[in-house]
Protein backbone atom coordinates (compact mmCIF):
# COMPACT_ATOMS: atom_id res chain seq x y z
CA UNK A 1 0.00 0.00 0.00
CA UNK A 2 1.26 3.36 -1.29
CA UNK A 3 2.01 5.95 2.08
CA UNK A 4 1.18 9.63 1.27
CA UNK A 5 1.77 12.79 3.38
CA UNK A 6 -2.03 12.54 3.94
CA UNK A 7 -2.40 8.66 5.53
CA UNK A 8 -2.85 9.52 9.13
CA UNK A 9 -2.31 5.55 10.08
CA UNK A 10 0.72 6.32 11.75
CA UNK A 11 2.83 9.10 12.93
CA UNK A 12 6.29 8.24 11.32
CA UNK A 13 7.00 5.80 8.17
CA UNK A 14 10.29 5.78 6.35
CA UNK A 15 8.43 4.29 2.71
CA UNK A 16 7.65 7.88 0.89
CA UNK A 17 6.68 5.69 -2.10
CA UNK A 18 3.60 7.54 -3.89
CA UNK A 19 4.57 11.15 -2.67
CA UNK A 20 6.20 13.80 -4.24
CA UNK A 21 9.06 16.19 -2.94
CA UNK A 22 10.22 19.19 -4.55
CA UNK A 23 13.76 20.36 -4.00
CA UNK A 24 14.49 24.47 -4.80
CA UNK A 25 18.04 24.25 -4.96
CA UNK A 26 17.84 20.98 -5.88
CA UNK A 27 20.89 20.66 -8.52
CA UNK A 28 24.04 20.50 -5.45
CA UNK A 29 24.83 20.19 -1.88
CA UNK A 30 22.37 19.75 1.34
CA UNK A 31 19.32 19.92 -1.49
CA UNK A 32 20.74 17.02 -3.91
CA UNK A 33 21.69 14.92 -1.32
CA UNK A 34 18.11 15.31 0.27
CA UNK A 35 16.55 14.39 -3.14
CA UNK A 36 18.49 11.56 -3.46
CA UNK A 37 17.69 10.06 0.02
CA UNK A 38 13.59 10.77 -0.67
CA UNK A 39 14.28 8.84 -4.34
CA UNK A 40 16.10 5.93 -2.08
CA UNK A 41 13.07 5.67 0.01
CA UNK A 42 10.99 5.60 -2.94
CA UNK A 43 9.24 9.61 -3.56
CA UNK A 44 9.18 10.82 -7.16
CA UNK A 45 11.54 14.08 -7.32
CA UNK A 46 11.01 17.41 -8.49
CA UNK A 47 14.07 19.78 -9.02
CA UNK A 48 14.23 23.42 -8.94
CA UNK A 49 17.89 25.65 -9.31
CA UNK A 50 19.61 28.67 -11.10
CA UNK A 51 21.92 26.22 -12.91
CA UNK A 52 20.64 24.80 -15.79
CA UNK A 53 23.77 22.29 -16.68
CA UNK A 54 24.07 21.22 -13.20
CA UNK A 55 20.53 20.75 -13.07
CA UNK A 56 20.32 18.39 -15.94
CA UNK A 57 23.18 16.88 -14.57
CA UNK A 58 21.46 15.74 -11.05
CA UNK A 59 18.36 15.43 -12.72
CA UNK A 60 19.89 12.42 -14.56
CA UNK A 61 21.44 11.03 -12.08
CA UNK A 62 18.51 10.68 -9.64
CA UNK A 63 15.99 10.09 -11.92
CA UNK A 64 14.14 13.06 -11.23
CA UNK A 65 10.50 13.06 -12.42
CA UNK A 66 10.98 17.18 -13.30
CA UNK A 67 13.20 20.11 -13.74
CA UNK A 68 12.73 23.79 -13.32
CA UNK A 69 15.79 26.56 -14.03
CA UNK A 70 15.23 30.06 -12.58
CA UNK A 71 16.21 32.47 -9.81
CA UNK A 72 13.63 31.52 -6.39
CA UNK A 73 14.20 35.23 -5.52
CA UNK A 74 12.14 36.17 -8.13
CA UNK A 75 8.84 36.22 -6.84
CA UNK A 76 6.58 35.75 -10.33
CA UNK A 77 8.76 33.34 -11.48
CA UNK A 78 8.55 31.60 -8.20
CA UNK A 79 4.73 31.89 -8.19
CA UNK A 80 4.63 30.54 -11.58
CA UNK A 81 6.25 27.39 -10.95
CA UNK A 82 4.07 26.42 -8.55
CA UNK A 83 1.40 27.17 -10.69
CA UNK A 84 3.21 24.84 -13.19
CA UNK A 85 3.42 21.30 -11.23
CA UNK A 86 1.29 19.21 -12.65
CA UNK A 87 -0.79 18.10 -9.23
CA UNK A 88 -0.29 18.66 -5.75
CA UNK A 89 2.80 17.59 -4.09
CA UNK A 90 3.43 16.09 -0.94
CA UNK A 91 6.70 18.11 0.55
CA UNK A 92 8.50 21.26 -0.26
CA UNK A 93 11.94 21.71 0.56
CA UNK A 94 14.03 25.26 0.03
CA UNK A 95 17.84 25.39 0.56
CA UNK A 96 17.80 28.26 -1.62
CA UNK A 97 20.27 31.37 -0.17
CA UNK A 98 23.61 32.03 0.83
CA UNK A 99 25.01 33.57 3.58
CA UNK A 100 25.82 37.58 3.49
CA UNK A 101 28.51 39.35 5.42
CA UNK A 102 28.74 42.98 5.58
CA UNK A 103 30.14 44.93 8.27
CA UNK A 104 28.85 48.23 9.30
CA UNK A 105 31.86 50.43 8.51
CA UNK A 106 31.46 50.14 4.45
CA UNK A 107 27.89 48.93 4.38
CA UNK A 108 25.89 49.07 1.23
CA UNK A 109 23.19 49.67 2.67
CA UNK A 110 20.72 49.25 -0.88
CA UNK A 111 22.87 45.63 -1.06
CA UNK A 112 21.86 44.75 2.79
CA UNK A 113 18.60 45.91 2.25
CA UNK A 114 18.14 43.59 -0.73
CA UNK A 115 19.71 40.59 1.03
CA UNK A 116 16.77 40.64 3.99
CA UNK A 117 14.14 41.66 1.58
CA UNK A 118 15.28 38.83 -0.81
CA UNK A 119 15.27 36.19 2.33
CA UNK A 120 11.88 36.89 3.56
CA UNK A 121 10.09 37.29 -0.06
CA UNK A 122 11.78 33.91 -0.28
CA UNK A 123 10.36 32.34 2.80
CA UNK A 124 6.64 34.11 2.26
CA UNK A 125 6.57 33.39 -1.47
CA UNK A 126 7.50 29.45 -1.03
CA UNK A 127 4.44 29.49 1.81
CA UNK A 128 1.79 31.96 -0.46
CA UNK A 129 2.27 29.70 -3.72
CA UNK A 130 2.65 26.65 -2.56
CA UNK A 131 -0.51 26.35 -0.01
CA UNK A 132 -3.03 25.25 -2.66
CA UNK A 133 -0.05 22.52 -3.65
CA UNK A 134 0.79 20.94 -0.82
CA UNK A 135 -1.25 18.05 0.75
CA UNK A 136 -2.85 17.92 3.62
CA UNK A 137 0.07 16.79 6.46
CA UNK A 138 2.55 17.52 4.14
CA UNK A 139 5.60 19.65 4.91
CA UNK A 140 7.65 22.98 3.76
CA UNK A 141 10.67 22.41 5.02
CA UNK A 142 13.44 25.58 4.91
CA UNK A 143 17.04 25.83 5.56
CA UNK A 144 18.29 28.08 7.91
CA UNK A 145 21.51 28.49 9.78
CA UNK A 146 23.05 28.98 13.13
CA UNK A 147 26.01 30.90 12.36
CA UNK A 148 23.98 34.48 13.21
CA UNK A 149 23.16 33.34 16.44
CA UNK A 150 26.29 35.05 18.31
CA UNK A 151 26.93 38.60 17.05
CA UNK A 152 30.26 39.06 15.35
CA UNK A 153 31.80 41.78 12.61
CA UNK A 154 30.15 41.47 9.40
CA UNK A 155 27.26 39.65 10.63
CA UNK A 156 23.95 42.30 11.58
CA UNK A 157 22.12 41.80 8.46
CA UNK A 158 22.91 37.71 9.29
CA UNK A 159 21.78 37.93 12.68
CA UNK A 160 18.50 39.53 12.16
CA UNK A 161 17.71 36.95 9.32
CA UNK A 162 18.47 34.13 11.34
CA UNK A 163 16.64 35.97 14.63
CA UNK A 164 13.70 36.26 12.18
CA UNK A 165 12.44 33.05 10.86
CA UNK A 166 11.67 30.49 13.88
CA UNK A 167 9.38 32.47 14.69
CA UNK A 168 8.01 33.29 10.90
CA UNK A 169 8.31 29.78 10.47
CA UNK A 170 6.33 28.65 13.79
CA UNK A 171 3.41 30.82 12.64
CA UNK A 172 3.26 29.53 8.71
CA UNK A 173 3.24 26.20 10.26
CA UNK A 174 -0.21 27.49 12.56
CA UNK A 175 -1.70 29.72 9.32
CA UNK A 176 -0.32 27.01 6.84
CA UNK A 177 -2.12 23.86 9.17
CA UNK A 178 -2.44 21.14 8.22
CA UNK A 179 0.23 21.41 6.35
CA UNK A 180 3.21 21.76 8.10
CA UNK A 181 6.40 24.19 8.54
CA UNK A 182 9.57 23.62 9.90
CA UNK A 183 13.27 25.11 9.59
CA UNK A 184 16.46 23.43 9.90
CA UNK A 185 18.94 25.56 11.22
CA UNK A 186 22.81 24.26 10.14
CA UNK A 187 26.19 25.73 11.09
CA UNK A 188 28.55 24.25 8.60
CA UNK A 189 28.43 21.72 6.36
CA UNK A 190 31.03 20.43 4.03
CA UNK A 191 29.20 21.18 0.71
CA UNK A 192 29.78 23.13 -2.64
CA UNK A 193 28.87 26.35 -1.71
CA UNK A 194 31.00 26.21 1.55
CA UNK A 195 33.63 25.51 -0.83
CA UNK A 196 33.35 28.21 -2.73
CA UNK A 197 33.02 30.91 -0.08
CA UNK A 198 36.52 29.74 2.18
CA UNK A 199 38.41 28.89 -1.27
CA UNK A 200 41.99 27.61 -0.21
CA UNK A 201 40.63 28.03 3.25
CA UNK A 202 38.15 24.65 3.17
CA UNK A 203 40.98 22.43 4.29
CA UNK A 204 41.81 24.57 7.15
CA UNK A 205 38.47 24.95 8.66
CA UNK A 206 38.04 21.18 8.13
CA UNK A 207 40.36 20.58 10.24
CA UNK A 208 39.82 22.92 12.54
CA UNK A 209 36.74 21.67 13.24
CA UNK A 210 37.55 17.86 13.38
CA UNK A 211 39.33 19.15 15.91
CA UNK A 212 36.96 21.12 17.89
CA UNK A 213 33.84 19.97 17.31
CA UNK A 214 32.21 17.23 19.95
CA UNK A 215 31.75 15.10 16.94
CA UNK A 216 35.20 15.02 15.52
CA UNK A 217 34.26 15.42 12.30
CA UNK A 218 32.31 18.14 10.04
CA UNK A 219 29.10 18.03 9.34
CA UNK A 220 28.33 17.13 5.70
CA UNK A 221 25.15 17.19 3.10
CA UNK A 222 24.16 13.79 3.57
CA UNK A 223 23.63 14.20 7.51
CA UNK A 224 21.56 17.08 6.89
CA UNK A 225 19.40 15.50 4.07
CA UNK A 226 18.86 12.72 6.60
CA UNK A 227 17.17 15.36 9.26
CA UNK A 228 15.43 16.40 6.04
CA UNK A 229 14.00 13.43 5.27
CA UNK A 230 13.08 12.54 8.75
CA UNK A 231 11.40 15.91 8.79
CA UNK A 232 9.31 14.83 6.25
CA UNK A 233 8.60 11.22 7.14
CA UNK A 234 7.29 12.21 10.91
CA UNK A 235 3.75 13.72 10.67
CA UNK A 236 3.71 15.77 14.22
CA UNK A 237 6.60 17.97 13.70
CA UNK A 238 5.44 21.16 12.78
CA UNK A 239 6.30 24.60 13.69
CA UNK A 240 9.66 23.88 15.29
CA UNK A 241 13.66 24.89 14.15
CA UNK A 242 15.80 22.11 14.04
CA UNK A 243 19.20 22.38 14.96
CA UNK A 244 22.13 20.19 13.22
CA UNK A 245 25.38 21.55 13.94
CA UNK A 246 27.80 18.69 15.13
CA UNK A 247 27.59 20.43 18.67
CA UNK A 248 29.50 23.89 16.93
CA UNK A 249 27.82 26.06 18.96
CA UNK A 250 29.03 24.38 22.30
CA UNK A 251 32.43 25.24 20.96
CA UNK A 252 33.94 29.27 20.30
CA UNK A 253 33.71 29.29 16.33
């Protein structure tokens, strides 16, 4: 028998066989990972990035039942693939963002502006269009982080987005019920993007933080997609921020 986000039998099952997750930023990192654990465990895969070539690339591999390449920021084009699936879906899942740093002395303040206002369009837009798509007990799921939760140089625009959605999340999930909301919050994980922010730096902070962290090791897409996916698969979470850090913010840095 086929689960779906909608079978109220039980509170948790692993088989997502018959449902449907879609993935914005689907094409690398903590958002391809957590595709291909939902495909293992039997969901059909919808993929949504800016990169069309890496796109097709992880739509291949996984077998995903749909691509879409734009920008999420963009608010009608975001709209408009929603409008665009072709039947309601069972989870959505954004990873879409990256993390801005801007100190005070030098600010742009237009660019900081942008960055916030980008965020939260982001977070409301995913929640406006896809309310009418998702079923009943299904999930949007959004990526977060921790790393604004202790002020620091370059971080005030960071610190006020990450201050700002548990709590916007927490009410989508009560205005979005029954569907339901939830944010996983990450410090860092060992994926393409963080790799292209530190540069020749990635090796050091590696092991820096094999070193520090409780976990002695870092943190990496697939144990992320795994919270993800659990996320997904238990039908009472709703409304909460999940932390998955490798114990980073028992430690200084």
């Amino acid at each position: 028998m086929n689960a779906s986000a909608s079978d109220h039998s039980a509170a948790y099952s692993s088989d997502m066989t018959g449902q449907t997750v879609v993935v914005i930023g689907g094409s690398a990192g903590i958002g391809r990972e957590t595709a291909r654990q939902a495909r293992e465990r039997g969901a059909a895969v919808i993929l949504a990035g800016r990169n069309p070539e890496r796109l097709r690339e992880a739509a291949a591999e996984l077998g995903a039942a749909g691509t879409a390449a734009f920008d999420a920021t963009d608010v009608e084009r975001l709209q408009q693939f929603f409008q665009d699936l072709p039947g309601p879906v069972d989870h959505v899942m954004s990873t879409a963002g990256s993390p801005f740093y801007m100190p005070l002395d030098g600010m742009d303040l237009a660019a900081a502006r942008q960055a916030f206002d980008e965020r939260m369009a982001l977070t409301f837009g995913i929640a406006l269009a896809g309310r009418d798509k998702v079923r009943a007990g299904g999930t949007l799921l959004y990526v977060g982080g921790t790393g604004g939760r202790h002020p620091g140089v370059g971080l005030s625009v960071m610190t006020a987005m990450t201050a700002a959605l548990p709590p916007l999340v927490a009410n989508l999930a009560l205005e979005m019920a029954p569907v339901r909301v939830n944010l996983i919050a990450a410090g860092f994980v060992d994926t393409p993007l963080s790799a292209s922010l530190l540069g020749d730096q990635l090796e050091a902070r590696r092991e820096e933080l094999r070193a520090k962290l409780p976990i002695r090791r870092v943190v990496e897409a697939g144990d992320v997609a795994a919270l993800a996916v659990h996320i997904m698969c238990n039908r009472v979470l709703t409304g909460g921020t999940y932390d998955i850090d490798g114990g980073q913010q028992l430690v200084s840095g």
